[in-house]
N, C-alpha and C. Protein backbone atom coordinates (compact mmCIF):
# COMPACT_ATOMS: atom_id res chain seq x y z
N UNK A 1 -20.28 4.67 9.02
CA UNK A 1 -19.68 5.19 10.23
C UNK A 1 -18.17 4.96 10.18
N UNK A 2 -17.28 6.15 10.25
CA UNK A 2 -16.14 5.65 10.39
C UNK A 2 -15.38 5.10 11.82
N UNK A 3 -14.42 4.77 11.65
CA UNK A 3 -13.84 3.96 12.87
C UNK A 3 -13.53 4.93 14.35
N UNK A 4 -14.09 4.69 15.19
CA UNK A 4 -13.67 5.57 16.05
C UNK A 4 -12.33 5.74 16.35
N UNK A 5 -11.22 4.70 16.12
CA UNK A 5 -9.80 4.63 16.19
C UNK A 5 -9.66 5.76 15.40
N UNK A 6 -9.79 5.82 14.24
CA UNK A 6 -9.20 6.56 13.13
C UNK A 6 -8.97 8.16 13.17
N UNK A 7 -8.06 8.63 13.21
CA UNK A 7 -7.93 10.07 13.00
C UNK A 7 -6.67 10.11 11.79
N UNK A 8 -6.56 11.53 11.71
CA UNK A 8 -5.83 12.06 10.31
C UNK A 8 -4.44 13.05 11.18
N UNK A 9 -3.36 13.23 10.79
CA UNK A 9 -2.64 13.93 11.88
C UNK A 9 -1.85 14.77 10.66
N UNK A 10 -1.61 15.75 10.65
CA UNK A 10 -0.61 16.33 9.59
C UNK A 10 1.15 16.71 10.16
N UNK A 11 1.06 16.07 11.58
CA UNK A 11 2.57 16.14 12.01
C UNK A 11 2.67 15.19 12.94
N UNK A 12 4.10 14.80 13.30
CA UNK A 12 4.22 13.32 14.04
C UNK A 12 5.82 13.48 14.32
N UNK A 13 6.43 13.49 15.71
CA UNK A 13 7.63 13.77 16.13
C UNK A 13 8.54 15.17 15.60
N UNK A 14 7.67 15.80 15.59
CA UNK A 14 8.20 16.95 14.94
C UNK A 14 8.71 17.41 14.03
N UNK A 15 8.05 16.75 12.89
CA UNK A 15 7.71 16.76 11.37
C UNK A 15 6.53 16.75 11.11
N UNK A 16 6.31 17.76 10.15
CA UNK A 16 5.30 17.85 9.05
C UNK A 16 4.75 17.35 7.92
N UNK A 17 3.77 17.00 7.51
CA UNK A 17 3.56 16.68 6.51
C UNK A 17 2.52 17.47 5.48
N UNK A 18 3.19 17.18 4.22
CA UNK A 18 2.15 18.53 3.23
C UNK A 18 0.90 17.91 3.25
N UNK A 19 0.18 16.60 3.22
CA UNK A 19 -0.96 15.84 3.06
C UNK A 19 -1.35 14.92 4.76
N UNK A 20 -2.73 15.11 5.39
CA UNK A 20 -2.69 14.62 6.39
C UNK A 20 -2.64 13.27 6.19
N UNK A 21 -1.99 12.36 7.11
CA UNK A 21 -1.74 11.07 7.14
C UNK A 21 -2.47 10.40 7.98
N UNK A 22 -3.38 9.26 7.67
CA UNK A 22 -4.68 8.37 8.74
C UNK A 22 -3.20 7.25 9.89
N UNK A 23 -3.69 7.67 10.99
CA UNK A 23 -3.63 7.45 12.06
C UNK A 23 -4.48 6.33 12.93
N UNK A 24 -3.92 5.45 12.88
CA UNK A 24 -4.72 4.45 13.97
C UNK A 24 -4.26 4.21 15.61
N UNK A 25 -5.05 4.78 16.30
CA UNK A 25 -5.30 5.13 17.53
C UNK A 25 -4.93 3.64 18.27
N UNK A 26 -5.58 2.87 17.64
CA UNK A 26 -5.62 1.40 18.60
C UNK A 26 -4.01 0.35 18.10
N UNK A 27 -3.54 0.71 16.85
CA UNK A 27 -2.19 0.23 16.52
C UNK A 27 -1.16 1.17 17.07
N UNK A 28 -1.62 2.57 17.50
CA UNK A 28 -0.76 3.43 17.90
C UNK A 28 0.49 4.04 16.80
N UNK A 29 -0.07 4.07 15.65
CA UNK A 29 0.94 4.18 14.21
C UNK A 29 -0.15 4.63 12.63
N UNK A 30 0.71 4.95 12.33
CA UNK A 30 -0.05 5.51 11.02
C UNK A 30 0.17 4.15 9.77
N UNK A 31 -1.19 4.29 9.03
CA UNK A 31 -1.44 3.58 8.40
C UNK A 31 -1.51 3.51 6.61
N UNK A 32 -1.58 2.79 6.11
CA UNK A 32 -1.64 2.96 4.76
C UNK A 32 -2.75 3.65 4.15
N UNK A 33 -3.32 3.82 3.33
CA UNK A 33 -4.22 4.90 2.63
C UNK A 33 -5.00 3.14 2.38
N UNK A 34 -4.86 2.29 1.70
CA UNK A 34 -5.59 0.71 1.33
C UNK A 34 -6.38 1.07 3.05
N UNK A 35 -5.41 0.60 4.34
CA UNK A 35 -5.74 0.27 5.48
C UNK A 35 -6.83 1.74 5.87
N UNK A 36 -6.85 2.76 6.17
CA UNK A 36 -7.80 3.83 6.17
C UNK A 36 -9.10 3.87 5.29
N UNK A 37 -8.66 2.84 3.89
CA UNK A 37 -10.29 2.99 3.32
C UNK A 37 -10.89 1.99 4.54
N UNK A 38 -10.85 0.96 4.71
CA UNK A 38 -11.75 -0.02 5.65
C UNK A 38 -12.10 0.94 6.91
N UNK A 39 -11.15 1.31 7.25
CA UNK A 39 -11.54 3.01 8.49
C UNK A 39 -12.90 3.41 8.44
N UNK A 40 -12.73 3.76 7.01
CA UNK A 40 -13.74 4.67 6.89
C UNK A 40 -14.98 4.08 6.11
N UNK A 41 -15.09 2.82 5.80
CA UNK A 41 -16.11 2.23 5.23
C UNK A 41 -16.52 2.24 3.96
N UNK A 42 -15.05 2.37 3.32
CA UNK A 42 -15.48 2.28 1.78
C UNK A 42 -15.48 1.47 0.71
N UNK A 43 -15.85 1.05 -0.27
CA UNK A 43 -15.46 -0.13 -1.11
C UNK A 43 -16.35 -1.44 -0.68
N UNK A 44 -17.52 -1.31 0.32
CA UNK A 44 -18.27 -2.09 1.07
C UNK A 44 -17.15 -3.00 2.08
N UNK A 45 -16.38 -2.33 2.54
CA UNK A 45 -15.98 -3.09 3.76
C UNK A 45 -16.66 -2.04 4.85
N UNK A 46 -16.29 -2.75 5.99
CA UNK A 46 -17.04 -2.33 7.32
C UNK A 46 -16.23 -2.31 8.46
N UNK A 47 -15.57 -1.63 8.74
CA UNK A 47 -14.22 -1.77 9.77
C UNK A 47 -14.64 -2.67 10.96
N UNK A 48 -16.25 -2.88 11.40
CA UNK A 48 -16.03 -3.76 12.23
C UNK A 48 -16.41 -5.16 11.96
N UNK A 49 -16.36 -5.31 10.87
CA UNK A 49 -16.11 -6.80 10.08
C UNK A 49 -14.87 -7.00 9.44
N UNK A 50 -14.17 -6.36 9.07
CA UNK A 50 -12.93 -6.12 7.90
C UNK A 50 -12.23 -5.59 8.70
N UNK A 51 -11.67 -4.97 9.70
CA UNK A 51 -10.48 -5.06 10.30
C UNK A 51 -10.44 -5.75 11.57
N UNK A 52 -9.07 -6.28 11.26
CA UNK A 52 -9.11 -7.37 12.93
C UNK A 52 -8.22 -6.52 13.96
N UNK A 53 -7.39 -5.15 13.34
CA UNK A 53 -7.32 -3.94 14.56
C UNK A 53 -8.64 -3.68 15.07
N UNK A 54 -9.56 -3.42 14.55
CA UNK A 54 -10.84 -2.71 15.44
C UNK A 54 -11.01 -4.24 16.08
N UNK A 55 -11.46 -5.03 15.56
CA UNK A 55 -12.26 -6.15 16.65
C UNK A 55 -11.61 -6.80 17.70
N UNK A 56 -9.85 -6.46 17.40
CA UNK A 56 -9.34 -7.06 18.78
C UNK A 56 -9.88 -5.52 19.79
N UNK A 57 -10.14 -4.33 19.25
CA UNK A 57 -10.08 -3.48 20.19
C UNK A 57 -10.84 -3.14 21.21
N UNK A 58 -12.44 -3.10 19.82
CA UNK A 58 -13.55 -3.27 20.36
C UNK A 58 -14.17 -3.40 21.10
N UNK A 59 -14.15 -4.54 21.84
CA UNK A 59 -14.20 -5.06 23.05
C UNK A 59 -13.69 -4.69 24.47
N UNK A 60 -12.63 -4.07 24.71
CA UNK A 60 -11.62 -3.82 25.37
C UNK A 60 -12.10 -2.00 25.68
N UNK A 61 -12.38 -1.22 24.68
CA UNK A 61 -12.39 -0.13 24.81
C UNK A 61 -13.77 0.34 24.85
N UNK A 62 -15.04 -0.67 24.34
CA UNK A 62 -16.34 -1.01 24.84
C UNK A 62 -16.75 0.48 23.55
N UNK A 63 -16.15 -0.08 22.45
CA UNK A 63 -16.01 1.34 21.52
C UNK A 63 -15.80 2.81 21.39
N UNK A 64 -14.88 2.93 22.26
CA UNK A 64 -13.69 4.43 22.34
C UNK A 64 -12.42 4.03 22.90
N UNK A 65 -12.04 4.81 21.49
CA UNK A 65 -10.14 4.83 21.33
C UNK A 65 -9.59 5.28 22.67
N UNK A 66 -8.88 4.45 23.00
CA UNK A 66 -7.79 4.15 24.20
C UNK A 66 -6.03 4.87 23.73
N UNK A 67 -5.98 4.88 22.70
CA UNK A 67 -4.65 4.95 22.24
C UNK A 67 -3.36 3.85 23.17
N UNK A 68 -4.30 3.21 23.97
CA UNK A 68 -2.83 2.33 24.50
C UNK A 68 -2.54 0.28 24.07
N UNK A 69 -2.14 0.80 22.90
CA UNK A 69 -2.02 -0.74 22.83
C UNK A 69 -0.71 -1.31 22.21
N UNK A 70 -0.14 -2.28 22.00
CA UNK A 70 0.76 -2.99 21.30
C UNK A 70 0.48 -3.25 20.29
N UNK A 71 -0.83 -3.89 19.91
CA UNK A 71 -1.13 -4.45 19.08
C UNK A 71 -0.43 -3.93 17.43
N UNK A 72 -0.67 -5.22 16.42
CA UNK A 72 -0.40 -5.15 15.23
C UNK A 72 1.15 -5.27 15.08
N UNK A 73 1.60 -6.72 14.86
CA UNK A 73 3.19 -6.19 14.66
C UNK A 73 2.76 -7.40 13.53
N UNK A 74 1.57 -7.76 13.01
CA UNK A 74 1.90 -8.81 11.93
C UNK A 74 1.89 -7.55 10.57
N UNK A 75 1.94 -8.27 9.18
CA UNK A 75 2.45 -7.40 8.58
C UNK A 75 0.85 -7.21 7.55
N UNK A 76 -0.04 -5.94 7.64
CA UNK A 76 -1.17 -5.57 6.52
C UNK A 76 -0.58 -4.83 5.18
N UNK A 77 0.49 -4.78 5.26
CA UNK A 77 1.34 -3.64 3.87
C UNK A 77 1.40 -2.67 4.54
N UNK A 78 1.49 -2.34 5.63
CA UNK A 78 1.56 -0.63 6.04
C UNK A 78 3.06 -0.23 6.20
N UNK A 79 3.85 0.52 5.76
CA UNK A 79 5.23 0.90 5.96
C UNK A 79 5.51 1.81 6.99
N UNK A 80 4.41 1.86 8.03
CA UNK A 80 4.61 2.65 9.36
C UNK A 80 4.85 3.97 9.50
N UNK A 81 4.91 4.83 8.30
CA UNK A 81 5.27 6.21 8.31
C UNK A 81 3.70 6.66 7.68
């Protein structure tokens, strides 16, 4: 099952992009391609064991994306674009 946070966006402030880019709903920012495999449950991780974006969210959104949060300013490798 993939993450209900997770979507793919192919534009963002009014730019385009040639390849869609994974989007996390609950960090409110786009994510690394490493951070989107756990999204999506691959490599035997499980986004709601293996990411601590979904499990702070989880709870809170009773499992559906809110898009309103702060969260995540520690650092997973993601370069925010």
């Amino acid at each position: 099952m993939t993450c209900p946070f997770l979507s793919y966006r192919e534009s963002a402030d009014g730019a385009s992009f040639d390849e869609t880019r994974a989007y996390c709903e609950a960090a409110e920012r786009f994510v690394q391609p490493m951070r989107a495999d756990i999204c999506n449950d691959r490599f035997e991780l499980a986004h709601a064991e293996d990411c601590e974006i979904y499990r702070d969210h989880a709870d809170d959104a009773a499992g559906e994306p809110t898009g309103e949060s702060d969260h995540e300013s520690g650092n997973d490798g993601g370069d925010g674009s």
